[in-house]
Every structure is written in structure tokens, then in C-alpha cells.
Protein backbone atom coordinates (compact mmCIF):
# COMPACT_ATOMS: atom_id res chain seq x y z
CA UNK A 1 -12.35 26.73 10.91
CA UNK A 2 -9.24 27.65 8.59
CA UNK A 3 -9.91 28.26 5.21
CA UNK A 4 -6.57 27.00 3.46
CA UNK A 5 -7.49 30.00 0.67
CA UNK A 6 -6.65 32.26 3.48
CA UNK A 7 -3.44 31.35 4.81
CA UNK A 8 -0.65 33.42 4.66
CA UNK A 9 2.30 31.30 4.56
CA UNK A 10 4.50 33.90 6.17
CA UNK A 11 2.25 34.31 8.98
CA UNK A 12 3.01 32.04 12.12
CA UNK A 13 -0.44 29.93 12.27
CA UNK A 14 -2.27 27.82 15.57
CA UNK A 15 -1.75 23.89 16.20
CA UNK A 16 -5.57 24.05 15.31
CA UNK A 17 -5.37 25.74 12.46
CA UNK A 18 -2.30 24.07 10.97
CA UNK A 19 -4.07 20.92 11.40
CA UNK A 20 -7.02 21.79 9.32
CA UNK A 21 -4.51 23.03 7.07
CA UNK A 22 -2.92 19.71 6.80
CA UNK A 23 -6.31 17.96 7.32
CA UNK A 24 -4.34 15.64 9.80
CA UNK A 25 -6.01 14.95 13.16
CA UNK A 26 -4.21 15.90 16.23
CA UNK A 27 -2.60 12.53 17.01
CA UNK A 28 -1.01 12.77 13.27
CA UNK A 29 0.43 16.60 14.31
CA UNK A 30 1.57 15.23 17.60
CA UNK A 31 3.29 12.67 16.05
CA UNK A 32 5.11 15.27 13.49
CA UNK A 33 5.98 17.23 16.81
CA UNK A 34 7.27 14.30 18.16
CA UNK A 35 9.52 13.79 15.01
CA UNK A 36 10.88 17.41 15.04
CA UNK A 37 8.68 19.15 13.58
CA UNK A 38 8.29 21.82 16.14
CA UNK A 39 12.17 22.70 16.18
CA UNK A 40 12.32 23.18 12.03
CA UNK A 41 8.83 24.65 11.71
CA UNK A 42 7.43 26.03 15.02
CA UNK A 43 8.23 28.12 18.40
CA UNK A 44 6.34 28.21 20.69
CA UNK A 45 3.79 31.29 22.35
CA UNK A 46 3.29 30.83 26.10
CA UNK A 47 1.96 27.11 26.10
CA UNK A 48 0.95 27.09 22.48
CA UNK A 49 2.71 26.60 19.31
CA UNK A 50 2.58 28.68 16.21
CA UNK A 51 4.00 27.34 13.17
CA UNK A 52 5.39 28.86 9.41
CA UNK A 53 3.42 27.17 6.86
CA UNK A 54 5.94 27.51 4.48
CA UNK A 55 8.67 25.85 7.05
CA UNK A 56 6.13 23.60 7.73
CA UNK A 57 5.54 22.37 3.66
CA UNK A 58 9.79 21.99 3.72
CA UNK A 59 9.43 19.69 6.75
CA UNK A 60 6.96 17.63 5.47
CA UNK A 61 9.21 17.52 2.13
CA UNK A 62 12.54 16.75 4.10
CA UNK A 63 10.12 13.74 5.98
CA UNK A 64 9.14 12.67 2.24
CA UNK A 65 12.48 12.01 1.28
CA UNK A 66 13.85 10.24 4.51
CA UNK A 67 10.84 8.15 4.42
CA UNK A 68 11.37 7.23 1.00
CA UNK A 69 15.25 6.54 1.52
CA UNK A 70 14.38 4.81 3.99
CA UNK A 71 11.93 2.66 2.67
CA UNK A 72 14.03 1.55 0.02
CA UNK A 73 16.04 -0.13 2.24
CA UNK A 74 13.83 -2.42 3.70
CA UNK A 75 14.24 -6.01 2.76
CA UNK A 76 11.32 -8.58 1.96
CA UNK A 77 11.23 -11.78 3.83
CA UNK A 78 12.55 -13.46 0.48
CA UNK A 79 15.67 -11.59 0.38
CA UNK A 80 16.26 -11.64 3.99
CA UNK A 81 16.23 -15.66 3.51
CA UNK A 82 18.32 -15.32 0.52
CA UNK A 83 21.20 -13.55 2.58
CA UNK A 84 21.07 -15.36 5.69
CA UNK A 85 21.16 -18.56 2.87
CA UNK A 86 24.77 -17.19 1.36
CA UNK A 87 25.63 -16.14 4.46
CA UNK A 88 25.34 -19.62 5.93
CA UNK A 89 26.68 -21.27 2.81
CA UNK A 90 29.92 -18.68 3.07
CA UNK A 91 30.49 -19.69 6.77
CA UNK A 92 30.10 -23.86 6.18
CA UNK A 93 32.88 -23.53 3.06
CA UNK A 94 35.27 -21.84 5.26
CA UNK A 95 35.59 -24.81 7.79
């Protein structure tokens, strides 16, 4: 088990380890692979990745703020009904 008092974050740790780290399960690191992860944070050893836990804190970070920008632009049901309402009100007035 990885004791997070012990990590040196300029020493490449295990998929394993990194997800105790994180205190993710395996599907949730998978997923961050999936999302790029690996290419900012992590290279590979043979079949096995090792990651930089301080490249991995600045992905996380970076994933922070495009969720969050992205987020913001999502629209409730109420304002998507509002739009399509002026949109359909523009179109009618210009026949």
C-alpha cells in the first residue's frame, strides 16, 4: 500500500500506487488515461506505466479548469426554451 507521506513527487510512481495516491479506483485512472493523462503525466515501462506526481497534480488542475469552463456553458432546460422561444419569434417577424 502507498503511504501518500512517502511519495516523492519527482520520482516516477506505479498505476497502483498512483491510484492509492489519488484514492481513485482503477476505472476512475483509466478514465484519466483515456482523457490524456498518460501523454502529460506518464510514459510508459515495458507494459506498465509510471507516472510524475507532480505532472500528475498539474493534469488534474488543467482538467479542473476545462471542466469548470466547460460547465459554465451548459444551459438549463429553461433557457434552452427561452432561446429556441426568441429564436422562433425572430424567424415568424421576418415573413
Amino acid at each position: 500500500m502507498c503511504d501518500t507521506k512517502t511519495i516523492d513527487p519527482n520520482y516516477p510512481i506505479t498505476f497502483e500506487e498512483l491510484r492509492e495516491y489519488l484514492r481513485v479506483s482503477k476505472y476512475t485512472l483509466q478514465d484519466y488515461l483515456a482523457e490524456g493523462l498518460g501523454r502529460q503525466a506518464g510514459f510508459k515501462v515495458g507494459k506498465e506505466w509510471r507516472f510524475m506526481p507532480l505532472d500528475v497534480i498539474e493534469w488534474l488542475k488543467d482538467r479542473h479548469k476545462r471542466n469548470f469552463k466547460t460547465s459554465k456553458n451548459i444551459l438549463t432546460k429553461n433557457e434552452l426554451q427561452l432561446i429556441a422561444s426568441r429564436a422562433i419569434k425572430a424567424e415568424i417577424s421576418r415573413h
